[in-house]
C-alpha atoms as a PDB file:
ATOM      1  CA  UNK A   1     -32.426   9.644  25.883  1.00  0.00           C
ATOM      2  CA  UNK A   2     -31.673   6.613  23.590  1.00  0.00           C
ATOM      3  CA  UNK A   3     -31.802   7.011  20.198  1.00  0.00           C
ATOM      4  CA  UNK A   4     -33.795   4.329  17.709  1.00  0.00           C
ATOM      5  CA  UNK A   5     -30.623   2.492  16.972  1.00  0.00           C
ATOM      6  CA  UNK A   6     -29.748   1.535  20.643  1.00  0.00           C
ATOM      7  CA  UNK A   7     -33.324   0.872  21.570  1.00  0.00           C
ATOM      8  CA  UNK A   8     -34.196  -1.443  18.491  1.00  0.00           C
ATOM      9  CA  UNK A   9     -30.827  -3.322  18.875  1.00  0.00           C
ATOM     10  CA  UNK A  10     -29.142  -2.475  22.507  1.00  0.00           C
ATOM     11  CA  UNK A  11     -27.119  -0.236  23.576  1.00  0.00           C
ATOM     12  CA  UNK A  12     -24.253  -2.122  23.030  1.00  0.00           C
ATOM     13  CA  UNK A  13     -25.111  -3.618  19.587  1.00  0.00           C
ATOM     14  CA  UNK A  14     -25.836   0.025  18.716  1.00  0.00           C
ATOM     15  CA  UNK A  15     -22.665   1.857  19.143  1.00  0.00           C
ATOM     16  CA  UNK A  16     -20.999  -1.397  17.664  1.00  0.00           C
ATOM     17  CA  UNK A  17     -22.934  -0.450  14.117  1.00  0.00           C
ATOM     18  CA  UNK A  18     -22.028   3.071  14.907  1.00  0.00           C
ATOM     19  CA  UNK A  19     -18.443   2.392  15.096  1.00  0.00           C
ATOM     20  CA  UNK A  20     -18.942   0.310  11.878  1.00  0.00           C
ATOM     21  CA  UNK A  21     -20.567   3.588  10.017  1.00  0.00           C
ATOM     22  CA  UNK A  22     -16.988   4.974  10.422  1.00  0.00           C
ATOM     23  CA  UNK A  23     -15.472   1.753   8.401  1.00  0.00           C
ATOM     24  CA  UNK A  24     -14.007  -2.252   9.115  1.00  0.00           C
ATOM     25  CA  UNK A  25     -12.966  -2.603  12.224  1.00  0.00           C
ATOM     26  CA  UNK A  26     -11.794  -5.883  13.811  1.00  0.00           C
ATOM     27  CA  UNK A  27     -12.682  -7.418  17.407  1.00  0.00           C
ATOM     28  CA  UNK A  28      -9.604  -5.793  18.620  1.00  0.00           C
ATOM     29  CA  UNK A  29     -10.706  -2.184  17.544  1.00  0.00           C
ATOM     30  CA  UNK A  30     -14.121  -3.008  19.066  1.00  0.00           C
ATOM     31  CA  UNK A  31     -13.027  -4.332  22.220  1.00  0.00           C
ATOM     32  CA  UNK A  32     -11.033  -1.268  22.745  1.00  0.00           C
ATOM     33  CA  UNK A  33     -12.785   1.371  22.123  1.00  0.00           C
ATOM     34  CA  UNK A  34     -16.069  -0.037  23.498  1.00  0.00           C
ATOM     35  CA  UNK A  35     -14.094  -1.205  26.441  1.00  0.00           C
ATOM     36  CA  UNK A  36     -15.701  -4.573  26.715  1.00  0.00           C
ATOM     37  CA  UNK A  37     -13.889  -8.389  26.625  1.00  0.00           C
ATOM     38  CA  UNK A  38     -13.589 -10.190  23.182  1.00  0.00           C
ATOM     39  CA  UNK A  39     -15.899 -12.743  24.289  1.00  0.00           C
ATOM     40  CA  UNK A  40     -18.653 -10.835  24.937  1.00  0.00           C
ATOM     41  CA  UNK A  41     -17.847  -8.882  21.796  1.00  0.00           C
ATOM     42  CA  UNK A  42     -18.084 -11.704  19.556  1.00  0.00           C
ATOM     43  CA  UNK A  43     -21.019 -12.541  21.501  1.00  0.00           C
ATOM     44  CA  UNK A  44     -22.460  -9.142  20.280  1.00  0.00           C
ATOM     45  CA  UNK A  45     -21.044  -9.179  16.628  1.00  0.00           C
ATOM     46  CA  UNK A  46     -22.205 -12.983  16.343  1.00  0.00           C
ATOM     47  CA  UNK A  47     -25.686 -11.921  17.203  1.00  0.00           C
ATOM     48  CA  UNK A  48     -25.776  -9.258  14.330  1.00  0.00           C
ATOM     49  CA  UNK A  49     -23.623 -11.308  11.877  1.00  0.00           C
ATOM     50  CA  UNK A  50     -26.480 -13.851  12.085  1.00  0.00           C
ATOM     51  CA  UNK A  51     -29.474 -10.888  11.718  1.00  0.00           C
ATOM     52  CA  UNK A  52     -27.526 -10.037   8.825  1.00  0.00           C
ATOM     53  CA  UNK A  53     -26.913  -6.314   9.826  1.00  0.00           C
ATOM     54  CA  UNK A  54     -23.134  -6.588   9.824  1.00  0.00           C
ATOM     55  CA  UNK A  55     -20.549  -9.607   8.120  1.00  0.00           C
ATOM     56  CA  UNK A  56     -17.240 -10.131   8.347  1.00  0.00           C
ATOM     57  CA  UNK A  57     -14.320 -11.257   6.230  1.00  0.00           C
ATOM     58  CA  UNK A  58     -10.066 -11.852   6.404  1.00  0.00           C
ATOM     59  CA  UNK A  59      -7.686  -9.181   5.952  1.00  0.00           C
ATOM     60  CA  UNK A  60      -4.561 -10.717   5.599  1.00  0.00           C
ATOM     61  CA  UNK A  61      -1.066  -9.451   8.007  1.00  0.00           C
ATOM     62  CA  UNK A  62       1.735  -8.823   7.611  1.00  0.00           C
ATOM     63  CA  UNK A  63       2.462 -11.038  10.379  1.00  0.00           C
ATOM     64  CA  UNK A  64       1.076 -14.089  11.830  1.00  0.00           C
ATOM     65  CA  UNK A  65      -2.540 -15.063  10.223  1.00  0.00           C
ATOM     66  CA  UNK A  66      -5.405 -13.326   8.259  1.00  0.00           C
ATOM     67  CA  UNK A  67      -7.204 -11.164  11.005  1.00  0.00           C
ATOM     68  CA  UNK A  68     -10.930 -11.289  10.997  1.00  0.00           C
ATOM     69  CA  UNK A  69     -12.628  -7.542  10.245  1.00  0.00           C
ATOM     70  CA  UNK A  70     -16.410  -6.556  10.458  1.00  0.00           C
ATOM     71  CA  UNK A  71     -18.659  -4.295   8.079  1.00  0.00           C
ATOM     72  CA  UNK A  72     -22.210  -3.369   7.823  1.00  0.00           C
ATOM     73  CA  UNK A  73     -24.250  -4.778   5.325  1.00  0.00           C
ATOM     74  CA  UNK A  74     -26.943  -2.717   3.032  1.00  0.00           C
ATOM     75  CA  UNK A  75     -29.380  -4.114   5.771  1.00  0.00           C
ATOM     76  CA  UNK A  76     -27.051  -2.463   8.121  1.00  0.00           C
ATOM     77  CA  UNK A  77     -26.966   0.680   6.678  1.00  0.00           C
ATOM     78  CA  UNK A  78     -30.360   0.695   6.292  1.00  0.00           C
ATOM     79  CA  UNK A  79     -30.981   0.680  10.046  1.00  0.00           C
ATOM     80  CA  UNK A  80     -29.378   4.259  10.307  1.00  0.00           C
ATOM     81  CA  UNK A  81     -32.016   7.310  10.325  1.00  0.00           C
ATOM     82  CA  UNK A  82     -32.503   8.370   7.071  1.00  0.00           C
ATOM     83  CA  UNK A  83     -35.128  12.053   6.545  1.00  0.00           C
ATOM     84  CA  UNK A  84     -36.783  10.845   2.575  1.00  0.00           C
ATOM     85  CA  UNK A  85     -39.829  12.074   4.245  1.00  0.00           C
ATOM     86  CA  UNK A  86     -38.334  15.536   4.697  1.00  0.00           C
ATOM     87  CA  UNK A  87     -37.322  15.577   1.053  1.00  0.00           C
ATOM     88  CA  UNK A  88     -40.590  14.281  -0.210  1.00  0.00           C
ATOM     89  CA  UNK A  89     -42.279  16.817   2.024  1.00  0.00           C
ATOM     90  CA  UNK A  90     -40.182  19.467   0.338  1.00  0.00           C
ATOM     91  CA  UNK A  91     -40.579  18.731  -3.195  1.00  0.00           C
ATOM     92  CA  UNK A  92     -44.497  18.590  -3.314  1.00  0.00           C
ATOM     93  CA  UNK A  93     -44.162  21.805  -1.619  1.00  0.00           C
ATOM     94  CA  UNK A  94     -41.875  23.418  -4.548  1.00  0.00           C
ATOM     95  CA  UNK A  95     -44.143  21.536  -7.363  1.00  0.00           C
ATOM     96  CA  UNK A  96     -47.120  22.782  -5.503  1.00  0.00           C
ATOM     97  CA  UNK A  97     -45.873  26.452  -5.475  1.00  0.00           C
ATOM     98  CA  UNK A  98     -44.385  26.640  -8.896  1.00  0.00           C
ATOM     99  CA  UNK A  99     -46.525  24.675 -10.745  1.00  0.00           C
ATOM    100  CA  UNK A 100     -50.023  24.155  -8.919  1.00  0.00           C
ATOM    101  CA  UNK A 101     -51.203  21.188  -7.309  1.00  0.00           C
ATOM    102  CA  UNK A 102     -52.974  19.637 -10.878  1.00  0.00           C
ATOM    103  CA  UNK A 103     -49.106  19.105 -12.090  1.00  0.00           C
ATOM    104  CA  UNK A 104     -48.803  17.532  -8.520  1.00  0.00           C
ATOM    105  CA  UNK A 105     -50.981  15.049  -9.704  1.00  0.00           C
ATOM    106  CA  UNK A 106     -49.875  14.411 -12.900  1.00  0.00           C
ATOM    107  CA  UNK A 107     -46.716  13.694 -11.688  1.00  0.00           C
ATOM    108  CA  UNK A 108     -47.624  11.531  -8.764  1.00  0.00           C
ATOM    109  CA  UNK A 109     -49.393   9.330 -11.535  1.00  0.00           C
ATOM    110  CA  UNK A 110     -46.497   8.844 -13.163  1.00  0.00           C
ATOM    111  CA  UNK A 111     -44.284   7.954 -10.784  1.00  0.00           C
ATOM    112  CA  UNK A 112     -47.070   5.301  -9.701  1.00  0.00           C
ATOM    113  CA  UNK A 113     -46.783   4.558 -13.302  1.00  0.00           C
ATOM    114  CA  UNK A 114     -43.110   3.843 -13.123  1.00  0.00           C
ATOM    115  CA  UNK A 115     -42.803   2.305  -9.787  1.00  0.00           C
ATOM    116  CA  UNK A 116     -45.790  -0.612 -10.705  1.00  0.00           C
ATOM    117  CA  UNK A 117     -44.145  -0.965 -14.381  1.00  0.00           C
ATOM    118  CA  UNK A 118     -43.274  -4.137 -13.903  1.00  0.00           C
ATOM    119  CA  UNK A 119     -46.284  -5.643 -12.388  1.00  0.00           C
ATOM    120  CA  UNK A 120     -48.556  -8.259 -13.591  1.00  0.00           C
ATOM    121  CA  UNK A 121     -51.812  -5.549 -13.386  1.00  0.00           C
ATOM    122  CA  UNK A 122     -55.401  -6.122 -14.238  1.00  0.00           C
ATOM    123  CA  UNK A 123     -56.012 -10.024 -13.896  1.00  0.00           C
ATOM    124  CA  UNK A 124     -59.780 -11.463 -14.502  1.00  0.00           C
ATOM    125  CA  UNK A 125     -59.588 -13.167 -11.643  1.00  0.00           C
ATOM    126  CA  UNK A 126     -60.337 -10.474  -8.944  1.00  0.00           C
ATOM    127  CA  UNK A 127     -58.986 -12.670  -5.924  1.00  0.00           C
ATOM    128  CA  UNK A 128     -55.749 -12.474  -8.294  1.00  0.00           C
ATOM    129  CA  UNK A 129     -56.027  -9.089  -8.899  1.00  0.00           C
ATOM    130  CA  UNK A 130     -56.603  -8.103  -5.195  1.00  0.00           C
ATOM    131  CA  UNK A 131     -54.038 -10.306  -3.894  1.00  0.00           C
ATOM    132  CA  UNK A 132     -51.549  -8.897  -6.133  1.00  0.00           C
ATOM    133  CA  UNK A 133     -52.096  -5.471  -5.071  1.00  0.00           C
ATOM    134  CA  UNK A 134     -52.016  -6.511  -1.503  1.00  0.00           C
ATOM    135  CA  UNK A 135     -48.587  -8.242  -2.310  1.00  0.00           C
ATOM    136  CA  UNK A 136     -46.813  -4.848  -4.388  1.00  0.00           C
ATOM    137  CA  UNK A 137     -48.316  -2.676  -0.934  1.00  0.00           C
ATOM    138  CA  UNK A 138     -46.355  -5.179   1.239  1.00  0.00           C
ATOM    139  CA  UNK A 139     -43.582  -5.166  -0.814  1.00  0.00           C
ATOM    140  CA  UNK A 140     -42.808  -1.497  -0.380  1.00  0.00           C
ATOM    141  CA  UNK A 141     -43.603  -1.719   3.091  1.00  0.00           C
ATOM    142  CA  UNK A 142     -47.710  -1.076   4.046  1.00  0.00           C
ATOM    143  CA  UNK A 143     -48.355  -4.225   5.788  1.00  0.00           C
ATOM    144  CA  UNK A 144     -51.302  -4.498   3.906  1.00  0.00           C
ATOM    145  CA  UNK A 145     -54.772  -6.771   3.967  1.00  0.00           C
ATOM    146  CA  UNK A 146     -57.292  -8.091   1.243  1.00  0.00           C
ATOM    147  CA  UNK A 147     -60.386  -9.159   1.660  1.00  0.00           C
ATOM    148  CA  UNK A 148     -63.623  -9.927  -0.615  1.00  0.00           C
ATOM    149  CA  UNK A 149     -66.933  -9.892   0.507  1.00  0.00           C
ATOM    150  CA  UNK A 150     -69.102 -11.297  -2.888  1.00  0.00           C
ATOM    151  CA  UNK A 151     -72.125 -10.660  -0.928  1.00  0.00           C
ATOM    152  CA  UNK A 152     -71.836  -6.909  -1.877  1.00  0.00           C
ATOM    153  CA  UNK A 153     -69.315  -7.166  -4.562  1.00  0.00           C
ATOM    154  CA  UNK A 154     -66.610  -5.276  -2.603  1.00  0.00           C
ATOM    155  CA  UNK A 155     -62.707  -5.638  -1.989  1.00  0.00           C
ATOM    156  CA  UNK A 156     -61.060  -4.222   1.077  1.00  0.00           C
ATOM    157  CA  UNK A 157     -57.859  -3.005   1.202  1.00  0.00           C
ATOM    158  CA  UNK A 158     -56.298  -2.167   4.473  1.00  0.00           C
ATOM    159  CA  UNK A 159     -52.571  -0.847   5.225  1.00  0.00           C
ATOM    160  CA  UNK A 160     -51.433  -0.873   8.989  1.00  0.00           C
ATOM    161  CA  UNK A 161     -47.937   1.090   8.107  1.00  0.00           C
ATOM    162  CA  UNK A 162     -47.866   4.239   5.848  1.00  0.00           C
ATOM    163  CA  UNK A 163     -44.300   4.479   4.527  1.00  0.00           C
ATOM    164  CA  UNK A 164     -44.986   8.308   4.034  1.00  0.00           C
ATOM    165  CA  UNK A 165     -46.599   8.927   7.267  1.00  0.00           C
ATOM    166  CA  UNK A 166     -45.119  11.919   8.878  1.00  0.00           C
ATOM    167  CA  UNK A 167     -46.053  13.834   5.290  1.00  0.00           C
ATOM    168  CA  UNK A 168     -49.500  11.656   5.444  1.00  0.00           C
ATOM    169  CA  UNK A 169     -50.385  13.563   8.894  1.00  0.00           C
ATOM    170  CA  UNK A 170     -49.150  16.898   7.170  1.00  0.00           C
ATOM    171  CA  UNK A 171     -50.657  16.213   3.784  1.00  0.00           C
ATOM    172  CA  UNK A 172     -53.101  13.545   3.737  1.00  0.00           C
ATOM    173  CA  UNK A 173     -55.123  15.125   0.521  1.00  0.00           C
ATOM    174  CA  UNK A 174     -51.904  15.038  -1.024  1.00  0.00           C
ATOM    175  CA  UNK A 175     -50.735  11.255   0.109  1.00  0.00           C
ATOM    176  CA  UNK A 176     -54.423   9.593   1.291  1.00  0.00           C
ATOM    177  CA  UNK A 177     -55.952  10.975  -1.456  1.00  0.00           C
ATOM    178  CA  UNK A 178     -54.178  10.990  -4.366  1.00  0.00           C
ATOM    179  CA  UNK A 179     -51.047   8.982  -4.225  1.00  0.00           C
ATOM    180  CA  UNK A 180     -52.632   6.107  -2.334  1.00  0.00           C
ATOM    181  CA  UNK A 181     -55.626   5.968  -4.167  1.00  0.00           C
ATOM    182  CA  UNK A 182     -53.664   6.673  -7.854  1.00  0.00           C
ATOM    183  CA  UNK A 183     -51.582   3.089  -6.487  1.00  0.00           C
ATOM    184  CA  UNK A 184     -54.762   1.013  -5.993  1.00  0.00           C
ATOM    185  CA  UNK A 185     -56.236   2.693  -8.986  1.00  0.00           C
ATOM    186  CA  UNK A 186     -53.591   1.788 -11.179  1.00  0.00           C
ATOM    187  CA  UNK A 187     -54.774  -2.194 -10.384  1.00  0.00           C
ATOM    188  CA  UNK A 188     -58.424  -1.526 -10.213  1.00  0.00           C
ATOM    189  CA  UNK A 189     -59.002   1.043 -13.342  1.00  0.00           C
ATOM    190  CA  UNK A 190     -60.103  -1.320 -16.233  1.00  0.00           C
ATOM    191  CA  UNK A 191     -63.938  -0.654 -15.831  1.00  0.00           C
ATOM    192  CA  UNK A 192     -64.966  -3.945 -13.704  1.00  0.00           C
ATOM    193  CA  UNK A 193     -64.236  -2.004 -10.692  1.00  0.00           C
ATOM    194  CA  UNK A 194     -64.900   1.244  -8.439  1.00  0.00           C
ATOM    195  CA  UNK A 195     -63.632   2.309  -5.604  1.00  0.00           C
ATOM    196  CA  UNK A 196     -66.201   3.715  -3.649  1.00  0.00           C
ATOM    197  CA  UNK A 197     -64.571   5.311  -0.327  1.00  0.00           C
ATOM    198  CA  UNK A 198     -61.554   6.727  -0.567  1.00  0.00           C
ATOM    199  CA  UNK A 199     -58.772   6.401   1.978  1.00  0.00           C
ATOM    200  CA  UNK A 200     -60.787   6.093   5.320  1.00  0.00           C
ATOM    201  CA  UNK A 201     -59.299   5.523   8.897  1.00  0.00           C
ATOM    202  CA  UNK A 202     -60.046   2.820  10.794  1.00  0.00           C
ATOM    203  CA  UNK A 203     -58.300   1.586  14.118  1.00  0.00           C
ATOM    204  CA  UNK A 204     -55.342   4.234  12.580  1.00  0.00           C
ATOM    205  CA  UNK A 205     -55.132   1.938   9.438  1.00  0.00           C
ATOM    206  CA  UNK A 206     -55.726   3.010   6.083  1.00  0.00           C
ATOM    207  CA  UNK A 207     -58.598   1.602   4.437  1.00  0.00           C
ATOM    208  CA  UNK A 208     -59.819   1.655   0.638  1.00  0.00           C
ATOM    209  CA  UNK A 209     -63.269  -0.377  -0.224  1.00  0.00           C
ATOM    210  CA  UNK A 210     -63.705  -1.008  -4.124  1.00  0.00           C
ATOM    211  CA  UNK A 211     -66.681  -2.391  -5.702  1.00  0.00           C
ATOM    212  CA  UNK A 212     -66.495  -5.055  -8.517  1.00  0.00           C
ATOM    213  CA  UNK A 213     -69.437  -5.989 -11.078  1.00  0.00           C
END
């Protein structure tokens, strides 16, 4: 069965970065140990060089000219599996069971707290305010919606990717309703505004209403 890499980038492309997780190698080393010809290899490495997974640079020899070598990038890297979920999933589980799910909470607020500490929260304008929520849930990866309906005085917030889902399905008391709702909360807490149904699903997206006076 193929593995994420190889179906998100090829089979070929794939065990290319996988060679790379070991260190530099240059078209030579890739050519022979993937037993293809340089030109479709640098047809390959070309093709990720320009997705900006791997880049390349000149070692120099000790004889003859500089020889070209490639090496992932952090975008690279960042292609590889990685478990944070497991982790996550493992600490609220150790906070839960030493110190009760109310320190849970505390401590999810603050690390909403730390992670928005920079952001431009609680604008007059609630267009402003809901499109800068919309924009922090994108950056850290929800693929979130706004909308406003003034008609009933309510924002909608929708996210079509939870970046903690496996412990969302597991948890989702834990993550739906608290750590989500803490994250829009920490926008939408300065009195004008309520939020009035918690994290419903719809079409499997996530989906917070909040009403605004």
């Amino acid at each position: 069965m193929k593995n994420g890499l190889e179906i998100l980038l090829g089979d070929t492309k794939g065990r290319i970065m996988r060679i790379l997780l070991d260190g530099d190698s240059s078209i030579v080393d890739l050519t022979r140990k993937l037993k293809i010809n340089q030109t479709a290899m640098r047809s390959h490495l070309d093709k990720l060089e320009n997705d900006g997974f791997v880049t390349s640079y000149n070692r120099p020899s000790p004889v003859g000219r500089p020889k070209k070598y490639y090496v992932l990038t952090d975008a690279g890297y960042d292609l590889f599996p990685k478990r944070y979920e497991m982790l996550f999933d493992a600490m609220i589980s150790a906070i839960i069971k030493n110190e009760g799910i109310e320190s849970l909470k505390h401590y999810i607020k603050e690390i909403v707290s730390t992670i928005t500490a920079n952001k431009d929260i609680h604008n007059e304008d609630k267009e402003i305010m809901m499109n800068e929520v919309v924009g922090y849930l994108n950056d850290i990866g929800f693929y979130a919606e706004g909308s406003i309906d003034n008609k009933n005085h309510e924002i909608t917030i929708t996210r079509k990717n939870c970046i903690l889902r496996q412990v969302a399905k597991k948890r989702p008391e834990i993550i739906c309703h608290i750590f989500e709702k803490e994250l829009i909360n920490r926008y939408f807490g300065d009195g004008r505004f309520r939020i009035i149904s918690g994290t419903g699903k719809e079409n499997n997206h996530c989906v917070t209403k909040i009403k605004y006076s």
